[in-house]
Protein backbone atom coordinates (compact mmCIF):
# COMPACT_ATOMS: atom_id res chain seq x y z
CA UNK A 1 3.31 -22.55 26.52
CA UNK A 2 6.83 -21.63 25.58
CA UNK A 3 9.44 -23.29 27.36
CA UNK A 4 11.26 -21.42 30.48
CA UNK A 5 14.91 -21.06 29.55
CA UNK A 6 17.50 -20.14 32.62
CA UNK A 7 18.32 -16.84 32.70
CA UNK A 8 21.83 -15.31 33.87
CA UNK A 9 20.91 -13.22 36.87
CA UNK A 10 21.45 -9.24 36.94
CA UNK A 11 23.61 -8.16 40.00
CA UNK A 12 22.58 -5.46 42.30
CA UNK A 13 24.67 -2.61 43.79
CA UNK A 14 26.50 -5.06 46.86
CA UNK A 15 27.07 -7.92 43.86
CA UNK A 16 23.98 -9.92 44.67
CA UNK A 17 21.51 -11.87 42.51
CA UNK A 18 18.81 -10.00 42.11
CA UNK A 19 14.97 -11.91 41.94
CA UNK A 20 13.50 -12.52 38.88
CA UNK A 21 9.87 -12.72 38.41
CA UNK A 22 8.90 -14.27 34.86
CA UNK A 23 5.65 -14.12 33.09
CA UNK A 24 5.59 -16.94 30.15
CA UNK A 25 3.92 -17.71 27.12
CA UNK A 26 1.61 -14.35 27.15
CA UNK A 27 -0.12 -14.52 23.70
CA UNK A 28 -1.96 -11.64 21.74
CA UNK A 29 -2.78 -11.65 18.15
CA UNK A 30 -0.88 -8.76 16.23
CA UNK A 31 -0.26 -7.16 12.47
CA UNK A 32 3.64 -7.27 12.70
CA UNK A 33 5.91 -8.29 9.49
CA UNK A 34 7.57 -6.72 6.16
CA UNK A 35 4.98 -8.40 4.31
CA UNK A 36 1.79 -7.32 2.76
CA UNK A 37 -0.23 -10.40 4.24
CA UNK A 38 1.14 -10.11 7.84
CA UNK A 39 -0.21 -6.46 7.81
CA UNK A 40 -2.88 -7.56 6.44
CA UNK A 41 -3.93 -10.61 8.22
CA UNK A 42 -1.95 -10.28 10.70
CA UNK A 43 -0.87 -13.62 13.34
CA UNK A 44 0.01 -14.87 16.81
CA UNK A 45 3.24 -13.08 18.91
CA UNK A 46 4.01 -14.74 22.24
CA UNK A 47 6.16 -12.80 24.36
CA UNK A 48 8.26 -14.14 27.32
CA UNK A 49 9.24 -11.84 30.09
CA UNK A 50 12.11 -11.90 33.09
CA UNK A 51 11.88 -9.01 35.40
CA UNK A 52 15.35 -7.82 37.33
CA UNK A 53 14.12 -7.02 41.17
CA UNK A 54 14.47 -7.23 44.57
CA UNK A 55 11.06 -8.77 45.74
CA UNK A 56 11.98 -8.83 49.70
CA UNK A 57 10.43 -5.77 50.61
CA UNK A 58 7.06 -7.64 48.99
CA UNK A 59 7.78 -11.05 50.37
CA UNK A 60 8.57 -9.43 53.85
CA UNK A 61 4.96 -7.70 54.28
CA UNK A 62 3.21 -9.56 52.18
CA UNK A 63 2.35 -6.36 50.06
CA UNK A 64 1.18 -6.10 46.69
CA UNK A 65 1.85 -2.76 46.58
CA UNK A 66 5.84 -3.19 46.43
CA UNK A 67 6.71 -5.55 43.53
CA UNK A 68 5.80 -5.21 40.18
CA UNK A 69 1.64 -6.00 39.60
CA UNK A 70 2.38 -9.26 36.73
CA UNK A 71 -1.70 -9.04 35.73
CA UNK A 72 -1.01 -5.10 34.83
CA UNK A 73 1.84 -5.68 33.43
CA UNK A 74 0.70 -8.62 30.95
CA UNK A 75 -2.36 -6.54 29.58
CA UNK A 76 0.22 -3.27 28.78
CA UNK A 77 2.23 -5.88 26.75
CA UNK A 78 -0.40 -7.39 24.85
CA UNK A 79 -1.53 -3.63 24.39
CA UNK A 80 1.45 -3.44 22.69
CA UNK A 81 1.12 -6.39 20.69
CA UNK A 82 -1.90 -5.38 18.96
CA UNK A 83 -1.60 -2.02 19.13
CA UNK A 84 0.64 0.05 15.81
CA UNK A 85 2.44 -2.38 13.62
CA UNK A 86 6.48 -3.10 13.35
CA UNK A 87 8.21 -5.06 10.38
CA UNK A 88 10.60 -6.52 13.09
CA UNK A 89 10.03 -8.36 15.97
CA UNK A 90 13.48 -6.70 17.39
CA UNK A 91 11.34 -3.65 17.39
CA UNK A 92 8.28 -5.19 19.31
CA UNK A 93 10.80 -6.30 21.54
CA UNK A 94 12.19 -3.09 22.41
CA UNK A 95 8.68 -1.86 23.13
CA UNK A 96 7.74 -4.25 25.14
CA UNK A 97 11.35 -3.67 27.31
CA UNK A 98 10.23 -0.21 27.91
CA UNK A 99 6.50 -1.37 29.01
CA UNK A 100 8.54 -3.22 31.78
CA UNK A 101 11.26 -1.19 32.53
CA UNK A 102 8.64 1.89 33.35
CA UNK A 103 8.38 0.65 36.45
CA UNK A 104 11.13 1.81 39.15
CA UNK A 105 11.15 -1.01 41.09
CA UNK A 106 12.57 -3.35 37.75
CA UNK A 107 16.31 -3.41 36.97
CA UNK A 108 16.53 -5.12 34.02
CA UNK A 109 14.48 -6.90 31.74
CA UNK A 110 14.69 -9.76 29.66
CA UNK A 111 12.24 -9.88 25.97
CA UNK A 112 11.90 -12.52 24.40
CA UNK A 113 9.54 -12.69 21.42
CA UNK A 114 8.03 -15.61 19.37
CA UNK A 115 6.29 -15.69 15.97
CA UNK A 116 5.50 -19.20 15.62
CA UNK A 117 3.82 -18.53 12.47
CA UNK A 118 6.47 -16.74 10.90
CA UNK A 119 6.40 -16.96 6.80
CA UNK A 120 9.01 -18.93 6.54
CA UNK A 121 9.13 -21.74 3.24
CA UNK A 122 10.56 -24.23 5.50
CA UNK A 123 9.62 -26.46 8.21
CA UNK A 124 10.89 -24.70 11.54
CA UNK A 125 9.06 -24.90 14.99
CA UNK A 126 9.74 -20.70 16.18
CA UNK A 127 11.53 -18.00 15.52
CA UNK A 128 12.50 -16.17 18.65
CA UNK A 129 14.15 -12.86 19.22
CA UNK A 130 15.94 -12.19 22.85
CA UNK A 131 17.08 -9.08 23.99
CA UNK A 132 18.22 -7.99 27.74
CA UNK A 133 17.57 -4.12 28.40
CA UNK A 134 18.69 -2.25 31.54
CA UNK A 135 17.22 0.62 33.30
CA UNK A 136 19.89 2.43 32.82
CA UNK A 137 18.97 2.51 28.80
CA UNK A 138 15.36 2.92 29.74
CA UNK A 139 15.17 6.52 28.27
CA UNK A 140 17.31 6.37 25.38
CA UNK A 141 14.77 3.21 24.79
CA UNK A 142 11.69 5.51 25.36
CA UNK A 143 12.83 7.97 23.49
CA UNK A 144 13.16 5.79 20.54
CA UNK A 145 9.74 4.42 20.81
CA UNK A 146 8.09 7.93 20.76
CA UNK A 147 10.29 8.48 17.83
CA UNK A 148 9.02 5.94 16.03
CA UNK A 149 5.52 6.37 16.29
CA UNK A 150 5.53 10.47 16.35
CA UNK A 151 4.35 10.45 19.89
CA UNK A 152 5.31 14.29 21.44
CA UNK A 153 7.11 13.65 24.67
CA UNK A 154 5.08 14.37 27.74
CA UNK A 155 7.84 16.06 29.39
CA UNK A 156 7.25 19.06 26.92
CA UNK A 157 3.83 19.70 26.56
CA UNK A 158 2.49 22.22 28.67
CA UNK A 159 -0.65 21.25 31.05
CA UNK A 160 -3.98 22.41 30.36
CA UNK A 161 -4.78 22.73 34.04
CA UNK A 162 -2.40 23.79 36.70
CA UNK A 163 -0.37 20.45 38.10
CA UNK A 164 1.02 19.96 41.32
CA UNK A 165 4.46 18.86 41.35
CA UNK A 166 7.19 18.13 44.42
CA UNK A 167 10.31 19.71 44.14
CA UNK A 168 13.62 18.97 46.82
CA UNK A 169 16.09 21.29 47.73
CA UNK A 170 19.09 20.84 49.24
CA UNK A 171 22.27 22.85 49.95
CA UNK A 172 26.06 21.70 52.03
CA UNK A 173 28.02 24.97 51.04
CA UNK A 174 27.79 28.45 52.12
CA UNK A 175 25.04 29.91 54.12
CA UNK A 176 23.08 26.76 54.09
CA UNK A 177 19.64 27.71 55.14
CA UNK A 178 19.70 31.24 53.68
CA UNK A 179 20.54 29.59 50.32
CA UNK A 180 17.23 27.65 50.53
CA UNK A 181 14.86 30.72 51.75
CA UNK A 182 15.92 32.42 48.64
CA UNK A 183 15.28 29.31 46.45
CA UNK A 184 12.03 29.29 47.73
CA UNK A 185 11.41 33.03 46.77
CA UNK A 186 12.81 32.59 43.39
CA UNK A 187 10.60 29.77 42.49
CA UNK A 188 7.59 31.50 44.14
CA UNK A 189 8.41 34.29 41.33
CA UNK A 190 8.51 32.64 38.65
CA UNK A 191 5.32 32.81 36.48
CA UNK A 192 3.56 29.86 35.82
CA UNK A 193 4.88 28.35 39.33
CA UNK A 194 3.35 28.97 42.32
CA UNK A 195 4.48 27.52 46.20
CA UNK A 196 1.68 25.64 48.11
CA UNK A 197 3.76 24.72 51.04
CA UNK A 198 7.36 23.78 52.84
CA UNK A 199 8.79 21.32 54.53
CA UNK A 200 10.34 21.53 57.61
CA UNK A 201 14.04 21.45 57.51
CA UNK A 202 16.19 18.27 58.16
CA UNK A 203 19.81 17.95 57.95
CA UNK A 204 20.96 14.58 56.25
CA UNK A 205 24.67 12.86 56.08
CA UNK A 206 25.86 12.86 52.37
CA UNK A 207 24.83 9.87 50.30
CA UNK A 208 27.52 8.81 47.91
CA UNK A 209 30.57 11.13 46.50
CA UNK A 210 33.36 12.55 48.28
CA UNK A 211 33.22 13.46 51.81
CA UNK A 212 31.66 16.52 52.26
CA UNK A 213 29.68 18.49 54.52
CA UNK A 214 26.19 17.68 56.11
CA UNK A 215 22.88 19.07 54.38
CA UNK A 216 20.16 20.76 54.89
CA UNK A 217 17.17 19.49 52.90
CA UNK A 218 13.53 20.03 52.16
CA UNK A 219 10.77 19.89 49.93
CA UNK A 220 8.04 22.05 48.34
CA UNK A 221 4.98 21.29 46.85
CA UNK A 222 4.34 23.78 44.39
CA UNK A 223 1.52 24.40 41.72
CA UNK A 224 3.06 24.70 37.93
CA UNK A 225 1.18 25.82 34.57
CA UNK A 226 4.73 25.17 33.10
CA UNK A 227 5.62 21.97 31.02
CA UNK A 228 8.01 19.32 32.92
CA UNK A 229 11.23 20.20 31.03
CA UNK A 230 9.90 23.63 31.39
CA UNK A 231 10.02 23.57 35.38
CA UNK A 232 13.42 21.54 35.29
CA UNK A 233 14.89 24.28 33.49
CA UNK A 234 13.47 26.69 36.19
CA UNK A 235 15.18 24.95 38.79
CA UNK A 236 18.60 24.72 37.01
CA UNK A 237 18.37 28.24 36.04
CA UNK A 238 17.83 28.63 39.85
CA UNK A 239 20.37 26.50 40.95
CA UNK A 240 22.95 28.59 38.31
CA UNK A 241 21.99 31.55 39.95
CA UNK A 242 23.37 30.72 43.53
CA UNK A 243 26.51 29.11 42.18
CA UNK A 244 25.83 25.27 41.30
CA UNK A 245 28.16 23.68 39.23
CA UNK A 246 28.21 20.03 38.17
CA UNK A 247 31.61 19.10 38.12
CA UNK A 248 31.08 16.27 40.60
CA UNK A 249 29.04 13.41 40.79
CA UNK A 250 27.02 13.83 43.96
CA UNK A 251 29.34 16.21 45.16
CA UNK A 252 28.96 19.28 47.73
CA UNK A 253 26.99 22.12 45.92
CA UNK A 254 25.45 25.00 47.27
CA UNK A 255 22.06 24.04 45.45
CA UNK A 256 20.02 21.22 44.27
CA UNK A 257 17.15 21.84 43.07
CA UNK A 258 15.11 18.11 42.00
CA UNK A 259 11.91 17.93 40.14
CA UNK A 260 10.34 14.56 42.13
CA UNK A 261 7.31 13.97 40.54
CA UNK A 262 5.01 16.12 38.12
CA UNK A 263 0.87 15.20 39.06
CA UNK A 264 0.61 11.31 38.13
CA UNK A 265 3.13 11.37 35.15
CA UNK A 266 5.53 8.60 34.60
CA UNK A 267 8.09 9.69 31.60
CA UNK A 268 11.60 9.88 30.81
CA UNK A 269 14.10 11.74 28.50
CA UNK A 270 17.91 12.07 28.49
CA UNK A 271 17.39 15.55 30.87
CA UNK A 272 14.78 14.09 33.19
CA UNK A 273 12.98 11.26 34.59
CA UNK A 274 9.66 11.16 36.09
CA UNK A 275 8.98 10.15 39.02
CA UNK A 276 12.80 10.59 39.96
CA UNK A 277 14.33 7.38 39.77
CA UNK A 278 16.51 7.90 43.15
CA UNK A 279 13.10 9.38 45.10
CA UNK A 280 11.85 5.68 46.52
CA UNK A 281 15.84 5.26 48.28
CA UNK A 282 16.39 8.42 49.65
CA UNK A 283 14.82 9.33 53.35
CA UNK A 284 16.09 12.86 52.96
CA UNK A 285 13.53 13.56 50.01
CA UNK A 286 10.98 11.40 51.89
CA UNK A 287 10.76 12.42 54.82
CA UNK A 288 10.01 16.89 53.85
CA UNK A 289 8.05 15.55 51.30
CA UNK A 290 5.94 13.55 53.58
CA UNK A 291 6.11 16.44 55.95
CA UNK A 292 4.48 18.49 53.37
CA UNK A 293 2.23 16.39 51.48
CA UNK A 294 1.11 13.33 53.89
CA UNK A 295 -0.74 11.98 51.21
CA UNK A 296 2.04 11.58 48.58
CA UNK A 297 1.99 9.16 46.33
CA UNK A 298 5.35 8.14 43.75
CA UNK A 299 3.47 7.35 40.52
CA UNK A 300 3.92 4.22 38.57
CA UNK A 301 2.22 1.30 37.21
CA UNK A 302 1.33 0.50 41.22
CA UNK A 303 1.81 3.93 42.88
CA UNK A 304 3.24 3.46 46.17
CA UNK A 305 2.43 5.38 49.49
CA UNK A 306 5.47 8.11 50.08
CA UNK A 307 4.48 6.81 54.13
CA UNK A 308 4.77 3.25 52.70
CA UNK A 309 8.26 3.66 51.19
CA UNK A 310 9.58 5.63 53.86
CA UNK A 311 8.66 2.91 56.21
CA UNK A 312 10.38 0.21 53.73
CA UNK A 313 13.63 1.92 53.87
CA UNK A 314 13.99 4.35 57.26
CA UNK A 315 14.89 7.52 57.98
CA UNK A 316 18.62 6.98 59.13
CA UNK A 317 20.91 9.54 58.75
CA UNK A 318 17.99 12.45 58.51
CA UNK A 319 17.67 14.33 61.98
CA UNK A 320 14.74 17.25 62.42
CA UNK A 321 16.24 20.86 62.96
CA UNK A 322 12.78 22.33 63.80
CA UNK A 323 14.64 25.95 64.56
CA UNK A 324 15.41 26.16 61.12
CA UNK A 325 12.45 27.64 58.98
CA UNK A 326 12.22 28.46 55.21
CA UNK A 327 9.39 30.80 56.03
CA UNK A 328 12.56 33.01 57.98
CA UNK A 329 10.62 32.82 61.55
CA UNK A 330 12.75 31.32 64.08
């Protein structure tokens, strides 16, 4: 078993420690090295794991279902251990960051790799490669990996079924609910994109940014032929069209247009993550999504209830306007 070194901890937003769960010593027999023989015969990789995250919500209800499932994760990694062959263990390290990392609930990860049977012509006891990744690099890390072994990127291949997706709107300029009626209509018109259902309307205090006006928010759950970078440039093009301009980090606009989650898929690129990585915090996407989809479920390596997470986190701040309609009946 390889020895458990202490790991600096990764602070979260208020300047806290965050947990650490860490899975040592899991083994797998892989094909990695520059040289002919490694490829060939291939050796032992043990890979060491720290995983960034806030484990209360677990602890506190004794759920499974809201920290990060170790057993799953430790067969994806030793997927990747046997599965296509590096010359570096650097590189195997990297892909076994972003096995970690695609799961929402995990900061920051630390990697670190042995090869114990490295061929090496002197006595040594390990060579070990360490590497600390962030979410925050996750996509430029996934990216890379699909890269590198010619992988298309899910986010552009088109479906060869209809998928449902969630979209959320939201709007704190202008003629508030009017902006969002004709959102609706425009994606509703767009081929390849059909609306199943609204939400009911909520209005929500800002989150983050300047001050700025209240919203109105809501979500739709729509039916899509169109490829996930295909539908995010629908709703851009959409949100261009009524005036958006992004000129301010989570500041007022008279349109946001989010694509939430896409069926079951869990991908990234430098235009879009799926599921959205802010989705799980914020009760104003939650709560009209759960409105219109009571079922929902954010994807991941342990999909999570949309009821669950709402639960987790509240609903402060979100207040029902049940005059308001999208549908234009008052």
């Amino acid at each position: 078993m390889s020895p458990v070194h202490p790991v600096p901890p990764v602070l979260d937003g208020h300047g806290r420690p965050l947990d650490q769960i860490q899975l040592v010593g899991l083994t797998a027999f892989g094909h990695h090295g520059v040289f002919e023989q490694e490829r060939r015969d291939g050796q032992d990789f043990c890979v060491d794991l720290v995983l960034h995250l806030n484990t209360r919500p677990a602890a506190a209800n004794d759920d499974l279902t809201r920290t990060v499932h170790y057993g799953e994760l430790a067969i994806a990694v030793a997927e990747v251990i046997r599965g296509s062959a590096v010359d570096l263990i650097e590189t195997l390290a990297e892909r076994v960051a972003v096995v970690a990392l695609s799961d929402l609930r995990v900061a920051a990860v630390d990697v670190s790799v042995h090869k114990p049977s490295a061929p090496i012509p002197e006595r040594f006891a390990d060579v070990i490669v360490r590497i600390r990744r962030h979410r925050a690099e996750f996509a430029t890390l996934a990216a890379a990996a699909r890269a590198a072994a010619a992988e298309p990127n899910p986010l552009d291949v088109t479906p060869s079924s209809p998928q449902r997706a969630v979209l959320a709107l939201g709007a704190n300029l202008g003629d508030r609910l009017q902006t969002l009626r004709e959102a609706v209509a425009d994606l509703d018109a767009v081929k390849g994109v059909s609306v199943l259902a609204t939400s009911p309307v909520v209005e929500t205090d800002p989150v983050g940014g300047p001050e700025q006006p209240d919203y109105l928010n809501a979500a739709m759950l729509v039916e899509t032929t169109l490829s996930p970078h295909a539908l995010l440039s629908v709703c851009q093009r959409i949100e261009a069209g009524h005036g958006r301009q992004r000129t301010v980090r989570w500041g007022p606009r008279t349109l946001d247009v989010d694509v939430v989650v896409y069926g079951d898929l869990v991908a990234c690129s430098d235009r879009l993550e799926l599921p959205h990585p802010r989705a799980a915090e914020r009760a104003f996407v939650l709560v009209p999504w759960l409105a219109v989809d009571e079922d929902g479920v954010l994807p991941g390596s342990a999909p999570r209830a949309v009821r669950d997470v709402l639960e987790q986190i509240g609903s402060e701040g979100v207040r029902a306007r049940p005059e308001l309609r999208l549908d234009g009946v008052q």
